[in-house]
C-alpha atoms as a PDB file:
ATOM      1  CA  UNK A   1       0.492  24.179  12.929  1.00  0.00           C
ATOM      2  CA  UNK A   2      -2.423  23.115  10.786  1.00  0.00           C
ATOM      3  CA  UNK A   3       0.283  20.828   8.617  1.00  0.00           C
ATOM      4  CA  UNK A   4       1.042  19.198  11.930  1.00  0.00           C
ATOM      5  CA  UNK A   5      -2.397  18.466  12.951  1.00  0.00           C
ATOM      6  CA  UNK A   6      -3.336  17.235   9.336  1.00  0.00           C
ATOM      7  CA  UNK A   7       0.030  14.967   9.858  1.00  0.00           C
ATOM      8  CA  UNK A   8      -1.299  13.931  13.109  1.00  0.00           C
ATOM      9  CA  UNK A   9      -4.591  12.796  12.154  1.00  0.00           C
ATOM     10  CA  UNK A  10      -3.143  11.223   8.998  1.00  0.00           C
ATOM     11  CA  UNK A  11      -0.923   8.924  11.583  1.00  0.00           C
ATOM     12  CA  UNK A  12      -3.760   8.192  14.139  1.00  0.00           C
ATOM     13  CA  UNK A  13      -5.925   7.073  11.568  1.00  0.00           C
ATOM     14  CA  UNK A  14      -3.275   4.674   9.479  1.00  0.00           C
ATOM     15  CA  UNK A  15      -1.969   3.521  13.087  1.00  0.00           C
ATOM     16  CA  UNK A  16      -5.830   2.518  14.114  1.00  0.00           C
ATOM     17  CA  UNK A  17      -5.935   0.565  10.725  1.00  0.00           C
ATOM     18  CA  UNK A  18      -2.443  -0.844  10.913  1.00  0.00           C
ATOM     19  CA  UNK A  19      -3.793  -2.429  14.079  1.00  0.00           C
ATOM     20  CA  UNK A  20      -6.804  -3.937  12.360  1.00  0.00           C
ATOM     21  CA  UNK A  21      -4.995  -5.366   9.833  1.00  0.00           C
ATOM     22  CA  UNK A  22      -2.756  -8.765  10.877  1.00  0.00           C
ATOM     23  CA  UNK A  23      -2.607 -10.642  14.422  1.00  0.00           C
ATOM     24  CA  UNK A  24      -0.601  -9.789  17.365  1.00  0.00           C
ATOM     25  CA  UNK A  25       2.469 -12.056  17.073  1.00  0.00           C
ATOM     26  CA  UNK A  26       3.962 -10.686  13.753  1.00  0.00           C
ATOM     27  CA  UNK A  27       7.111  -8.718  13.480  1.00  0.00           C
ATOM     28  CA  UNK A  28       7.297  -5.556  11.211  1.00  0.00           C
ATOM     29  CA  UNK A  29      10.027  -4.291   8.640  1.00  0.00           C
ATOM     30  CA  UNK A  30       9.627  -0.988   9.783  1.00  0.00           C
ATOM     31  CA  UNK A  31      10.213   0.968  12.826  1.00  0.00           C
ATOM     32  CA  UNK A  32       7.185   1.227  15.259  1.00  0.00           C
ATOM     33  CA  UNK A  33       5.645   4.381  15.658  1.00  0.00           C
ATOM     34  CA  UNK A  34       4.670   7.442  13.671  1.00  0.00           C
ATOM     35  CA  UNK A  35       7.294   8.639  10.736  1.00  0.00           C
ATOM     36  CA  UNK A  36       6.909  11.458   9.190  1.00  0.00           C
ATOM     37  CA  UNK A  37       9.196  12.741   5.706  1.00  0.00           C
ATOM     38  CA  UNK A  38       8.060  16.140   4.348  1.00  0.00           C
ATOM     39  CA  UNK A  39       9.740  16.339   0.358  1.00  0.00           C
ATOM     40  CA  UNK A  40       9.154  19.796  -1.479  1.00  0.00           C
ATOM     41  CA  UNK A  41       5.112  19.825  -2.230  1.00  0.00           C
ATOM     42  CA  UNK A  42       4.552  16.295  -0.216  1.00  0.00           C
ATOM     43  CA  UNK A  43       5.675  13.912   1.634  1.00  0.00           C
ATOM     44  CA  UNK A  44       4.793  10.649   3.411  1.00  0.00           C
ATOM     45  CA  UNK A  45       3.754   9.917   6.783  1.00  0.00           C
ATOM     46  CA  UNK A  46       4.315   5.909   7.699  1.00  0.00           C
ATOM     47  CA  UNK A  47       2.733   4.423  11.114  1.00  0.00           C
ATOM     48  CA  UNK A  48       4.353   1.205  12.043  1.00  0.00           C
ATOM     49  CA  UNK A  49       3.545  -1.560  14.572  1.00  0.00           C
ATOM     50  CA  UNK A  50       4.736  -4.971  14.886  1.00  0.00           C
ATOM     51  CA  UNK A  51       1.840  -5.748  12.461  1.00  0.00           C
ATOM     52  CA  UNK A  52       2.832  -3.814   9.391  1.00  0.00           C
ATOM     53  CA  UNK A  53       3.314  -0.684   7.805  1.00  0.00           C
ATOM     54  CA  UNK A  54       0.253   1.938   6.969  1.00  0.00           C
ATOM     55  CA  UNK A  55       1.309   4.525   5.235  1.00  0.00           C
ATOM     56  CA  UNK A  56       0.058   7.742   3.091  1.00  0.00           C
ATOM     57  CA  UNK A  57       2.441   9.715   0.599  1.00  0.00           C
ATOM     58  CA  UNK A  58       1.658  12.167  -1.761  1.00  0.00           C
ATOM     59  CA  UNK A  59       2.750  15.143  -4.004  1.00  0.00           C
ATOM     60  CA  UNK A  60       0.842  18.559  -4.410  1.00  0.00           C
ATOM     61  CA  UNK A  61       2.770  19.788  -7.344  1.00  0.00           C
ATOM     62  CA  UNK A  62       2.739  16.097  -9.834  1.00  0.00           C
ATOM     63  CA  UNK A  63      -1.099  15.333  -7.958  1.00  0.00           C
ATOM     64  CA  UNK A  64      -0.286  11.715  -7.112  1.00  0.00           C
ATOM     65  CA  UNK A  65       0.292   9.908  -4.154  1.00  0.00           C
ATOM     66  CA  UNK A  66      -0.685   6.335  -2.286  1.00  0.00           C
ATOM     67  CA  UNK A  67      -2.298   5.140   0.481  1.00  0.00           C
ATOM     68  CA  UNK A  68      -1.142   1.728   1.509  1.00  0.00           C
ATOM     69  CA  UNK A  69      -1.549  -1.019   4.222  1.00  0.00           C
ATOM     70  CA  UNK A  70       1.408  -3.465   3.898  1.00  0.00           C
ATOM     71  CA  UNK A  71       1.707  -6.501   6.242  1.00  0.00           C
ATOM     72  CA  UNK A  72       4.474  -7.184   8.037  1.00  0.00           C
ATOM     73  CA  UNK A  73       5.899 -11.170   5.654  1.00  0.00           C
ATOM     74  CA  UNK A  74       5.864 -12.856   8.792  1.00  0.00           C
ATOM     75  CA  UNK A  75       1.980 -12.626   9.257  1.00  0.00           C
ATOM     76  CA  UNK A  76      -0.097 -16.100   8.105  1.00  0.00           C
ATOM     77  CA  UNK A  77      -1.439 -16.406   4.679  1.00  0.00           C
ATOM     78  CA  UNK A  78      -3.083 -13.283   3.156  1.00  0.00           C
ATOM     79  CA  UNK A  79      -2.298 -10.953   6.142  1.00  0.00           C
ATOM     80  CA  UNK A  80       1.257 -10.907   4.882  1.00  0.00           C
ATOM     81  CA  UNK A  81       0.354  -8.896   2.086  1.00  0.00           C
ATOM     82  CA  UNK A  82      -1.021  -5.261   0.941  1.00  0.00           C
ATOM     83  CA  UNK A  83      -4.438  -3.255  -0.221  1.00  0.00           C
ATOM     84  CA  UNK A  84      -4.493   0.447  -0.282  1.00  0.00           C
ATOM     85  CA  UNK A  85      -4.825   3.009  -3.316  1.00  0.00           C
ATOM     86  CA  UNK A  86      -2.440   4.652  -5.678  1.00  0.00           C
ATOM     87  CA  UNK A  87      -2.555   6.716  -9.061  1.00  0.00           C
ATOM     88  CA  UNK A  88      -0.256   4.837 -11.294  1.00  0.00           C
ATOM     89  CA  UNK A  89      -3.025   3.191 -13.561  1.00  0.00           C
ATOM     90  CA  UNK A  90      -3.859   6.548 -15.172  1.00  0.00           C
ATOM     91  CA  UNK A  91      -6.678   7.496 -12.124  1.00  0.00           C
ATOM     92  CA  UNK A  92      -7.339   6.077  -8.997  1.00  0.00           C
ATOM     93  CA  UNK A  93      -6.645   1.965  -8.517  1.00  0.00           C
ATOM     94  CA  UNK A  94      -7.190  -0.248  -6.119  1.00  0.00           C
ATOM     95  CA  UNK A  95      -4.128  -2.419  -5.844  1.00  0.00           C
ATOM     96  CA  UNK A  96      -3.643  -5.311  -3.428  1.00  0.00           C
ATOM     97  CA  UNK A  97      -2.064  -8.896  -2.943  1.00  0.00           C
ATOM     98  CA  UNK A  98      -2.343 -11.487  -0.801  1.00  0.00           C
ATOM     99  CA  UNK A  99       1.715 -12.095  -0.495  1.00  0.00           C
ATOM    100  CA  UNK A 100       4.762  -9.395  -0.811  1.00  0.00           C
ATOM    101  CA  UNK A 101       4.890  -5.703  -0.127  1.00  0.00           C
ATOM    102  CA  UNK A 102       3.358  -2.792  -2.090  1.00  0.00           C
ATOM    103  CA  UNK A 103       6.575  -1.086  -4.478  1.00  0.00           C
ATOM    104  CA  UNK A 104       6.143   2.483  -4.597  1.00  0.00           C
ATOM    105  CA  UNK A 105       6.869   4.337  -7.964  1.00  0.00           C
ATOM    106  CA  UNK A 106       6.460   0.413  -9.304  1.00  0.00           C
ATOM    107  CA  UNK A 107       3.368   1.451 -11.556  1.00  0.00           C
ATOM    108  CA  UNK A 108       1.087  -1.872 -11.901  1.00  0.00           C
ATOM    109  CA  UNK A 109       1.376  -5.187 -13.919  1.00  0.00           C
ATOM    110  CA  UNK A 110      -0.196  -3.538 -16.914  1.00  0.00           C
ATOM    111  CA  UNK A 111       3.656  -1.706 -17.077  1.00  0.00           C
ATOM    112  CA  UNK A 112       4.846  -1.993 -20.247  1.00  0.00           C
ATOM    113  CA  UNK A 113       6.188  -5.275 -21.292  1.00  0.00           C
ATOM    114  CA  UNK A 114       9.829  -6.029 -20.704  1.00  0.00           C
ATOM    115  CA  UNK A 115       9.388  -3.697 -17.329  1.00  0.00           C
ATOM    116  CA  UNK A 116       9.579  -4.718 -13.931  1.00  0.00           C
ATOM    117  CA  UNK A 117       6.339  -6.508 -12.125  1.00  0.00           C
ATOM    118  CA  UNK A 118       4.353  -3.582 -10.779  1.00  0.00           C
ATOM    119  CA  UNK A 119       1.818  -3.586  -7.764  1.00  0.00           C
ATOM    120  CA  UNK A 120      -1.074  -6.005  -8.269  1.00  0.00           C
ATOM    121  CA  UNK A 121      -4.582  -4.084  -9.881  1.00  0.00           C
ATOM    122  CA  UNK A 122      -7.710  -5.115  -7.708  1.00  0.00           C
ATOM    123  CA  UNK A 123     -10.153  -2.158  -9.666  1.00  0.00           C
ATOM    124  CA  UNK A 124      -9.015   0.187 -12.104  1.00  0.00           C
ATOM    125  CA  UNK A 125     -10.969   2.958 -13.690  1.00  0.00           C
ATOM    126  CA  UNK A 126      -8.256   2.200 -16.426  1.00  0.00           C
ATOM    127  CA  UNK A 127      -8.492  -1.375 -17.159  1.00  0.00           C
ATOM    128  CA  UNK A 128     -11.775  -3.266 -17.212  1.00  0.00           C
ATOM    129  CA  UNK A 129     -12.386  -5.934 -14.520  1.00  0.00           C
ATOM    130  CA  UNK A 130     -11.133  -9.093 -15.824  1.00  0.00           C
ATOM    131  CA  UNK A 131     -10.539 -13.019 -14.588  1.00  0.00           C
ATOM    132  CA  UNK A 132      -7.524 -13.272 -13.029  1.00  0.00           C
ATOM    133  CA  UNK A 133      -4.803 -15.516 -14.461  1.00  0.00           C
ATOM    134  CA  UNK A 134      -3.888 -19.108 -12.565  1.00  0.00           C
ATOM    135  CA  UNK A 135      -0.484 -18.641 -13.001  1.00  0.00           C
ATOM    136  CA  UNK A 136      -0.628 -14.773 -11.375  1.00  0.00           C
ATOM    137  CA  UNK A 137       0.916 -15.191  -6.835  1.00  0.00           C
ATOM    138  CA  UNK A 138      -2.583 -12.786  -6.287  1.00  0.00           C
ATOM    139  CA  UNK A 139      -5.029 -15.262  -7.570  1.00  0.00           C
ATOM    140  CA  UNK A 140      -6.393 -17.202  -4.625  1.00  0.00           C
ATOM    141  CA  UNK A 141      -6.060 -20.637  -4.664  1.00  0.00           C
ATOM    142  CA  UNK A 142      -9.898 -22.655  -4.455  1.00  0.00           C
ATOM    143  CA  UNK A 143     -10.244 -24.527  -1.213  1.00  0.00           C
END
């Protein structure tokens, strides 16, 4: 019972913020409504509206997990993106982009080189803050 309620609450609150994140007339990638997929010590719990995709994952036993807002790629400019928070920097990162969809298990673009682009790093506890490169799809453009 209390796993349900926690579950519940989890879904409520991601759906309220799904709805606060991109305008009304967008069309989502996944199916509307509360999801939930229990997995040994974890699971993941996605809410989905025609917005986007909120969704909170996690794993007792390994101690990491995300929590991610992910736009649905039809929304306009940055709302077609992601923010949210993961552990794959070595601690707890704030990862977000203004285009694409958060990868989970990706890791982040300070992966190893030769591996595949990871999630964008907004803060790290891991990296120092640094200028964003011109050439990186994250760096806003100036008006």
């Amino acid at each position: 019972m209390r796993r349900f309620l926690v579950t519940a609450l989890v879904a409520g609150s991601l759906g309220g913020l799904g709805l606060l994140a991109a305008p009304a007339y967008a069309t989502s990638s996944c199916p509307t409504g509360p999801t939930v997929t229990p997995s040994g010590t974890g699971g993941t719990a996605t809410v989905g509206t025609p917005l986007g995709c909120a969704t909170a994952s996690g794993d007792a036993a390994s101690q990491s997990g995300y929590v991610v807002v992910d736009g649905s790629s039809s929304n306009p400019g940055p709302l077609a993106g992601y923010v949210g928070v993961d552990g794959s920097d070595g601690g707890p990162t704030v990862v977000g982009c203004s285009t694409g969809d958060y990868t989970p298990g990706a890791g982040t673009q300070y992966a190893p080189t030769g591996s595949a682009p990871g999630n964008n790093v907004i803060a790290s506890e891991a990296h120092p803050p640094s200028a964003p490169s011109s050439s990186d799809p994250c760096t806003p453009t100036a008006p």
